[in-house]
Protein backbone atom coordinates (compact mmCIF):
# COMPACT_ATOMS: atom_id res chain seq x y z
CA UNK A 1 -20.80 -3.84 1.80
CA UNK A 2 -20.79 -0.59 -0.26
CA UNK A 3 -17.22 0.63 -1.87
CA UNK A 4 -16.79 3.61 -4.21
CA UNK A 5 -14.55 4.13 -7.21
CA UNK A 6 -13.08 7.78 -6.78
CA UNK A 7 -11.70 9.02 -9.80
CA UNK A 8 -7.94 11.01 -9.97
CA UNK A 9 -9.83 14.39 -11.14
CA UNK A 10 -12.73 14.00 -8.62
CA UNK A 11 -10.72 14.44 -5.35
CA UNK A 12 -11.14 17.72 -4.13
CA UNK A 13 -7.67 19.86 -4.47
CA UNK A 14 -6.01 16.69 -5.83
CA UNK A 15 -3.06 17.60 -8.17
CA UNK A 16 -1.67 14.04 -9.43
CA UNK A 17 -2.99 14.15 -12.84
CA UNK A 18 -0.31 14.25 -15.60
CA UNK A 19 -0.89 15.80 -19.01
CA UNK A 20 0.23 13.90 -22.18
CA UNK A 21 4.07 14.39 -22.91
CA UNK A 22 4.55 15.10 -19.19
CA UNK A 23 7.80 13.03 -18.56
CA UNK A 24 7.32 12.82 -14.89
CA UNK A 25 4.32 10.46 -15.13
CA UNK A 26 3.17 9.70 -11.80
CA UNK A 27 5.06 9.48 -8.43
CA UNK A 28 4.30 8.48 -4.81
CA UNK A 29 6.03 6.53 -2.06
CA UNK A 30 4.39 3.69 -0.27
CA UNK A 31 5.08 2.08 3.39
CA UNK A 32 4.10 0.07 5.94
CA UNK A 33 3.42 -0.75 9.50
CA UNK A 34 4.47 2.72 10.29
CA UNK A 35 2.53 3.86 13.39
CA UNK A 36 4.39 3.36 16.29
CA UNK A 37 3.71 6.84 18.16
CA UNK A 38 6.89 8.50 16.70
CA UNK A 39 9.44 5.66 18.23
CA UNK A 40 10.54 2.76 16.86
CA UNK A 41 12.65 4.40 13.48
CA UNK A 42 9.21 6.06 12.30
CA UNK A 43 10.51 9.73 13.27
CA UNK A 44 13.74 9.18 11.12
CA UNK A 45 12.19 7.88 8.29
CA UNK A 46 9.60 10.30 8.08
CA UNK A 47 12.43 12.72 7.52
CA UNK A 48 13.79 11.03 5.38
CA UNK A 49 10.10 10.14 3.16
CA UNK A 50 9.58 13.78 2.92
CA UNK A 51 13.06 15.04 1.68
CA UNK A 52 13.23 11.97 -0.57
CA UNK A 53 9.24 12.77 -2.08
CA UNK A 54 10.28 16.46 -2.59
CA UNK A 55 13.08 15.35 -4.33
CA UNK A 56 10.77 12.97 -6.65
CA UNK A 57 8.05 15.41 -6.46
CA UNK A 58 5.73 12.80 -5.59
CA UNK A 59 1.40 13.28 -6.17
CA UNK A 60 0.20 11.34 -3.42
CA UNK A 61 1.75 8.68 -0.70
CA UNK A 62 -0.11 4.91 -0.16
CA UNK A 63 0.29 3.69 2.87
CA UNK A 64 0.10 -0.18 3.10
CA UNK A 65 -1.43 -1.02 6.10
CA UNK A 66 -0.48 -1.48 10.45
CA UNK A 67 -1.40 2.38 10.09
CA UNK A 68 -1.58 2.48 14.02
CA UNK A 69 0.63 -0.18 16.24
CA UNK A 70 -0.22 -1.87 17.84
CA UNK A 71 -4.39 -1.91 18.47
CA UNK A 72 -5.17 0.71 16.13
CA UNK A 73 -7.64 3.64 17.09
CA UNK A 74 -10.75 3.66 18.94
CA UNK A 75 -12.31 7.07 17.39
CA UNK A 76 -11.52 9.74 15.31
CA UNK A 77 -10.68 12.07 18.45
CA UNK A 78 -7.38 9.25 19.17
CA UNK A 79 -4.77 10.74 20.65
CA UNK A 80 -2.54 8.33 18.08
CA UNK A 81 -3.72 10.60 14.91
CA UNK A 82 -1.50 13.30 16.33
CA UNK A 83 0.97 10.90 18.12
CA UNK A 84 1.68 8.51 14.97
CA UNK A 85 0.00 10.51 11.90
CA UNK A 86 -0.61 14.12 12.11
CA UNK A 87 3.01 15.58 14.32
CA UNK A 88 5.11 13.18 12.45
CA UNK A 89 4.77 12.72 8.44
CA UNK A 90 5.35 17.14 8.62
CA UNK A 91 6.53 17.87 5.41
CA UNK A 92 4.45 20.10 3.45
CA UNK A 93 5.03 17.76 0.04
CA UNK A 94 3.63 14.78 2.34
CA UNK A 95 0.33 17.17 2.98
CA UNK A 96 -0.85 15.52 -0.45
CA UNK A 97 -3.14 12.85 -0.53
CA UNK A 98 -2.58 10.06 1.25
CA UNK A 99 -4.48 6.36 -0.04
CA UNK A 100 -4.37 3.48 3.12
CA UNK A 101 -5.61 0.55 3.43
CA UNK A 102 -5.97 -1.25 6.88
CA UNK A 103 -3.94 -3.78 8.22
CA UNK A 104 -3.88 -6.72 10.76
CA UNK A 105 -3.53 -4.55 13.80
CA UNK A 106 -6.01 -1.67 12.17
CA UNK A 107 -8.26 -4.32 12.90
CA UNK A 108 -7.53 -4.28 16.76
CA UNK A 109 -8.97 -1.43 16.95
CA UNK A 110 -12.09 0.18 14.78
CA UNK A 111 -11.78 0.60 11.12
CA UNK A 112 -14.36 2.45 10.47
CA UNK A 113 -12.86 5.18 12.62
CA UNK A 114 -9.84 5.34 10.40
CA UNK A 115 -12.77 5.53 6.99
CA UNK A 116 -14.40 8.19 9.18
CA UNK A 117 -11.27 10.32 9.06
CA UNK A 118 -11.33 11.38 6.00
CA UNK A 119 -14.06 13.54 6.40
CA UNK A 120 -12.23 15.03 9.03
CA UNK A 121 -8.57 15.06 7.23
CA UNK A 122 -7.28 16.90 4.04
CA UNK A 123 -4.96 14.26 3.09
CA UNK A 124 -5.95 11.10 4.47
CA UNK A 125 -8.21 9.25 2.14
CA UNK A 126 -9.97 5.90 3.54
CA UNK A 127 -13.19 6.53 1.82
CA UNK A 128 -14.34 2.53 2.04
CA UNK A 129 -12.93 -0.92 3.54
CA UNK A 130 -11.82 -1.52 -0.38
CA UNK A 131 -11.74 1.24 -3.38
CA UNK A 132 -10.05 1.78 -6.60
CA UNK A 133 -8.46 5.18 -7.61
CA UNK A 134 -7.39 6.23 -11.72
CA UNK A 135 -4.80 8.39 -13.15
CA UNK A 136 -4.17 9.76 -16.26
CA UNK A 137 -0.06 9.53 -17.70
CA UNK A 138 -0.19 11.29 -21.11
CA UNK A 139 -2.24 9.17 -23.46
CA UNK A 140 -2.53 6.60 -21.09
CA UNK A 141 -3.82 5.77 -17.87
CA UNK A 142 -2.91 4.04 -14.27
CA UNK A 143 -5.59 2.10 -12.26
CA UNK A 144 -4.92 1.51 -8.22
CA UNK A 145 -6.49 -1.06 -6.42
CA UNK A 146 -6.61 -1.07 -2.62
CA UNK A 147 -7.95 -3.89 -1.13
CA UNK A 148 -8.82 -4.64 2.88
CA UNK A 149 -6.73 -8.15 3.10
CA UNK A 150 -7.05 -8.55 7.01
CA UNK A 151 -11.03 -10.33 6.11
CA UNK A 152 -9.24 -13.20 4.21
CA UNK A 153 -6.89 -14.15 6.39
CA UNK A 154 -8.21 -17.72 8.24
CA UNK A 155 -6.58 -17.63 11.21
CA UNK A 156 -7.89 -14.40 12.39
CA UNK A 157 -11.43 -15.24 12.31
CA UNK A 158 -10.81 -17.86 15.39
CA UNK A 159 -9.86 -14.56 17.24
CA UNK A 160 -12.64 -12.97 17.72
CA UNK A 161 -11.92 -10.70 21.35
CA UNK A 162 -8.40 -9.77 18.81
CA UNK A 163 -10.33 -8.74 15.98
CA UNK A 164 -14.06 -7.65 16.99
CA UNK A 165 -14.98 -6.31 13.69
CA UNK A 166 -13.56 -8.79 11.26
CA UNK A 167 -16.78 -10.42 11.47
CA UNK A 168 -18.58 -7.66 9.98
CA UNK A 169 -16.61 -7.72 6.69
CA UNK A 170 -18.09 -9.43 3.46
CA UNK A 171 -15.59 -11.26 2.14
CA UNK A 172 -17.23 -12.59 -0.96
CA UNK A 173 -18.56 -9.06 -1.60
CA UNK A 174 -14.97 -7.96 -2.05
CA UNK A 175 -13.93 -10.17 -4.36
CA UNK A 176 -16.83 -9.62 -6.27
CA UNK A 177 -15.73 -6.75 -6.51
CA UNK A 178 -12.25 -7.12 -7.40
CA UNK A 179 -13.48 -9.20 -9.93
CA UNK A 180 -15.91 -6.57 -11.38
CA UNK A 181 -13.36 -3.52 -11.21
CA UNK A 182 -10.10 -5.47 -12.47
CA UNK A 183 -11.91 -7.03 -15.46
CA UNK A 184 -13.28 -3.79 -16.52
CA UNK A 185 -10.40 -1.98 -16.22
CA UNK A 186 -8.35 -0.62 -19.43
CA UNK A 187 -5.75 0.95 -17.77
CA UNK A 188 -2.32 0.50 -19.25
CA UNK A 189 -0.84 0.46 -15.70
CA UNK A 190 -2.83 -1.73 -12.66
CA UNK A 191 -1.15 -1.58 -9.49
CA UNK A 192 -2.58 -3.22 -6.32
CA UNK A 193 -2.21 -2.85 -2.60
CA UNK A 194 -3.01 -4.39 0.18
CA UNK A 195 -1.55 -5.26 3.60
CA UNK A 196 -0.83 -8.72 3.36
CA UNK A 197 1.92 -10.47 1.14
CA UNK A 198 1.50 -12.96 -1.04
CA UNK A 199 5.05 -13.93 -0.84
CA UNK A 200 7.19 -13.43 1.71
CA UNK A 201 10.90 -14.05 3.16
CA UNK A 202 9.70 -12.40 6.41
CA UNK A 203 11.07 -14.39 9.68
CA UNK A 204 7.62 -13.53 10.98
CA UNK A 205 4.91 -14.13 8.48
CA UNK A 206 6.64 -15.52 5.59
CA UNK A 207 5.39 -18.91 6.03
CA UNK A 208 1.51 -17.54 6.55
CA UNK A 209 0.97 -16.54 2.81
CA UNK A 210 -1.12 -19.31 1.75
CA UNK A 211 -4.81 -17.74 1.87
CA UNK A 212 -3.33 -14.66 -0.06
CA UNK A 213 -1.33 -17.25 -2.81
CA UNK A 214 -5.15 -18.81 -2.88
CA UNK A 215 -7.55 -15.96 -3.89
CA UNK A 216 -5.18 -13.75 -5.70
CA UNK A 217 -2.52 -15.23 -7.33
CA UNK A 218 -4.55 -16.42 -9.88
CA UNK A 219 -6.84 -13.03 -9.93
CA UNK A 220 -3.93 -10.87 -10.23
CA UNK A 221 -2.37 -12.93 -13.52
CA UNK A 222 -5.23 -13.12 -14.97
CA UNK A 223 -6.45 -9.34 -14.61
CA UNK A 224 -3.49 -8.26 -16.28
CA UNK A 225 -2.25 -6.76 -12.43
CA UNK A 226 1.53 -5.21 -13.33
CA UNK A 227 2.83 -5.27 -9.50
CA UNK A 228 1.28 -6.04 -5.81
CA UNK A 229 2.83 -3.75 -3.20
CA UNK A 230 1.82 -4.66 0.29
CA UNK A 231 3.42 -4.73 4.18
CA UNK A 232 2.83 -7.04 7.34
CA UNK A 233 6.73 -8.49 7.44
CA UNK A 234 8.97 -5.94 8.57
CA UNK A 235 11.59 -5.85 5.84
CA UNK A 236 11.72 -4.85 2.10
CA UNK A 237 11.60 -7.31 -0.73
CA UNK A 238 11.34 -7.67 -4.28
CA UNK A 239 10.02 -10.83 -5.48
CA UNK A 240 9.12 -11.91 -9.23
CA UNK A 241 7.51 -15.05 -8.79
CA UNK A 242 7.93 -18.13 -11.14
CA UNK A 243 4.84 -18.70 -13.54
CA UNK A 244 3.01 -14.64 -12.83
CA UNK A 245 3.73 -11.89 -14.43
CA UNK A 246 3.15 -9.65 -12.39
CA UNK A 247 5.60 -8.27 -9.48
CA UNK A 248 5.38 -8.43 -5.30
CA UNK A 249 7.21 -5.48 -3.04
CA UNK A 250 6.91 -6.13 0.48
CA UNK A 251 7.89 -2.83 2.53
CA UNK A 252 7.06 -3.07 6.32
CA UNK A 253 10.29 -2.21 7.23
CA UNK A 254 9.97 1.07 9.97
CA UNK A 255 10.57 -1.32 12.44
CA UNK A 256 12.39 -4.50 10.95
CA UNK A 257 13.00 -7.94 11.63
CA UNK A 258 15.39 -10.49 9.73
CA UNK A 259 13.92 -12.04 6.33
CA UNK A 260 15.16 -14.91 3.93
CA UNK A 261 15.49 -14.14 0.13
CA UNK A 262 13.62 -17.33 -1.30
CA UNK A 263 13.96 -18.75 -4.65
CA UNK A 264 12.06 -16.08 -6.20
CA UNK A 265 13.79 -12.92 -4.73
CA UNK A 266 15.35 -10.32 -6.55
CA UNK A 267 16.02 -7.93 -3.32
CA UNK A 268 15.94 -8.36 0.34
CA UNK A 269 17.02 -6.43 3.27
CA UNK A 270 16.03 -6.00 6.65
CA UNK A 271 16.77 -2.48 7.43
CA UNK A 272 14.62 0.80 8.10
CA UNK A 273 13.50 2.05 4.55
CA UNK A 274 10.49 2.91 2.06
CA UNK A 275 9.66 2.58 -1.28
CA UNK A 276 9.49 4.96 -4.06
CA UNK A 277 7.67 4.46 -7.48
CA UNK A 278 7.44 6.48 -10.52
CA UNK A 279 5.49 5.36 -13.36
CA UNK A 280 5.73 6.61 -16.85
CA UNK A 281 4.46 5.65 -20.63
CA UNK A 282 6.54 3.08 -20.90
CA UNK A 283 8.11 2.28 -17.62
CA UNK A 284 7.48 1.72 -13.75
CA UNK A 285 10.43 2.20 -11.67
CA UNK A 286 10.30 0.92 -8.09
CA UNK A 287 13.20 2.10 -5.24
CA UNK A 288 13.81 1.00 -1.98
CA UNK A 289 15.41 3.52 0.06
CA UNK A 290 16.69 3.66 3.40
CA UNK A 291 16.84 6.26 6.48
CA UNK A 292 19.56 8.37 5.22
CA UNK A 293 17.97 8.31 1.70
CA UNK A 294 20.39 5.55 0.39
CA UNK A 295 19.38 3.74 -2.24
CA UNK A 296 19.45 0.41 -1.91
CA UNK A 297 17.86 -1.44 -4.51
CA UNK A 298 16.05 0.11 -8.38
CA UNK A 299 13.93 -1.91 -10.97
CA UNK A 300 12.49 -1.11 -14.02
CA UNK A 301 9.09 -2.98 -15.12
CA UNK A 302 7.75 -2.63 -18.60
CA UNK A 303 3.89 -2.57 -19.11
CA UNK A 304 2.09 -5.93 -19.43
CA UNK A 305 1.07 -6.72 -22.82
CA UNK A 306 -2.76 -7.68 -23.48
């Protein structure tokens, strides 16, 4: 399985790369299982993401997976790239890069149609099934990891007619991989994201976290990883969890269903939102916000120390 590292300055047109003693640092907003062909509350808060990211200024937008409800796309000539992608996220600020990673129902369809689009698209970037992007913030610098999660998750791989290409995907490869690239990395800042939680109070799914707890719980304490940002459940959530270091945001939540804070919690709420994050030298701030550009919930996260 080939992957590729692209660097911050290498993206064509890409301008997300803070100078030193810029006090805006980096911005984007990140979401979830968002493609439901306009309906649902994707129109609304698509609105309400691009008023909200002018307001932040954001550099680029991650988008965490269930790209396309609810069996993904079959090409890159899909009616659903207009329907769900291209006639609904308008804005001009959200014409900046955009960094995916597939989810569950991605997977019902064909991946690599959604990786072939971005030789097609200006913004959307997919450039392999897992890839790593850097930043610089002043003096120091912010590594993203996005990973393809759907692989790892056991029960799918007894569903073979639900997921025809899952078989394809090297698991192990990945994770050498994450190993590799999170063990070499110096940045002062390591974000992940992928589409499945680790951690959950989702009605749904919340109960299913167990392979994810498995491979990367460990990985992601032990890397150094400041915060995991990821989808699948249909709410938003905040969860620091007991013995890690490192942070979980769940944000699924353009179409929601109920979800139980656990022991672990810090914020939960099951209504239509999105998250915003802004990281500086010496701080990453993570917002959930909903439709009308409410916010609901703020937290401030100082770096991790070597």
């Amino acid at each position: 399985m080939g992957h590729k590292i692209w660097w911050g300055l290498a993206l064509a047109g890409m301008a997300c790369v803070a100078q030193a003693g810029d006090e805006k640092g980096i911005s984007f907003v990140a979401f979830g299982d968002w493609g439901w062909n306009g309906h649902e509350n994707q129109k609304a808060l698509a609105l309400a993401i691009g008023d909200e990211a002018d307001a932040i200024d954001i550099d680029f937008v991650v988008s965490l997976g269930d790209n396309f409800q609810v069996n993904g796309v079959r090409s890159v000539q899909d009616p659903l790239w207009r329907l769900s992608f291209e006639d609904v996220y308008t804005a001009s600020v959200l014409e900046r890069n955009w960094y995916p990673v597939l989810g569950n129902h991605d997977y019902h369809g064909s991946p690599q149609a959604e990786i072939d689009y971005t030789s097609i698209s200006r913004r959307w970037n997919l450039p392999s099934h897992w890839y790593a992007v850097k930043q610089k913030i002043g003096k120091d610098e912010l590594e993203m990891f996005f990973l393809d999660t759907p692989p790892f998750q056991s029960k799918y791989w007894a569903k073979k007619l639900a997921y025809p290409e899952l078989s394809k995907q090297d698991t192990a490869a990945q994770l050498r991989w994450v190993d590799s690239a999170m063990s070499a990395s110096k940045a002062k800042w390591k974000l992940v994201f992928g589409h499945h939680p680790l951690w959950s109070g989702g009605s749904k799914h919340g109960k299913e976290t167990g392979d994810m707890q498995r491979l990367f719980a460990e990985r992601f304490e032990k890397y150094g990883i400041t915060a995991y940002f990821s989808g699948h459940d249909h709410h938003m959530e905040h969860i620091a969890p007991k013995g890690y270091h490192f942070q979980q945001f769940v944000d699924g939540a353009h179409s929601v269903r109920p979800a139980t804070p656990g022991p672990d919690t810090r914020f939960c709420k099951s209504v239509p939102g999105f998250a915003t994050v802004q990281v500086r030298e010496d701080s990453l701030v993570v917002r959930f916000v909903d439709a009308k550009r409410h916010q609901l919930y703020r937290t401030a996260i100082a770096p991790r120390q070597p």
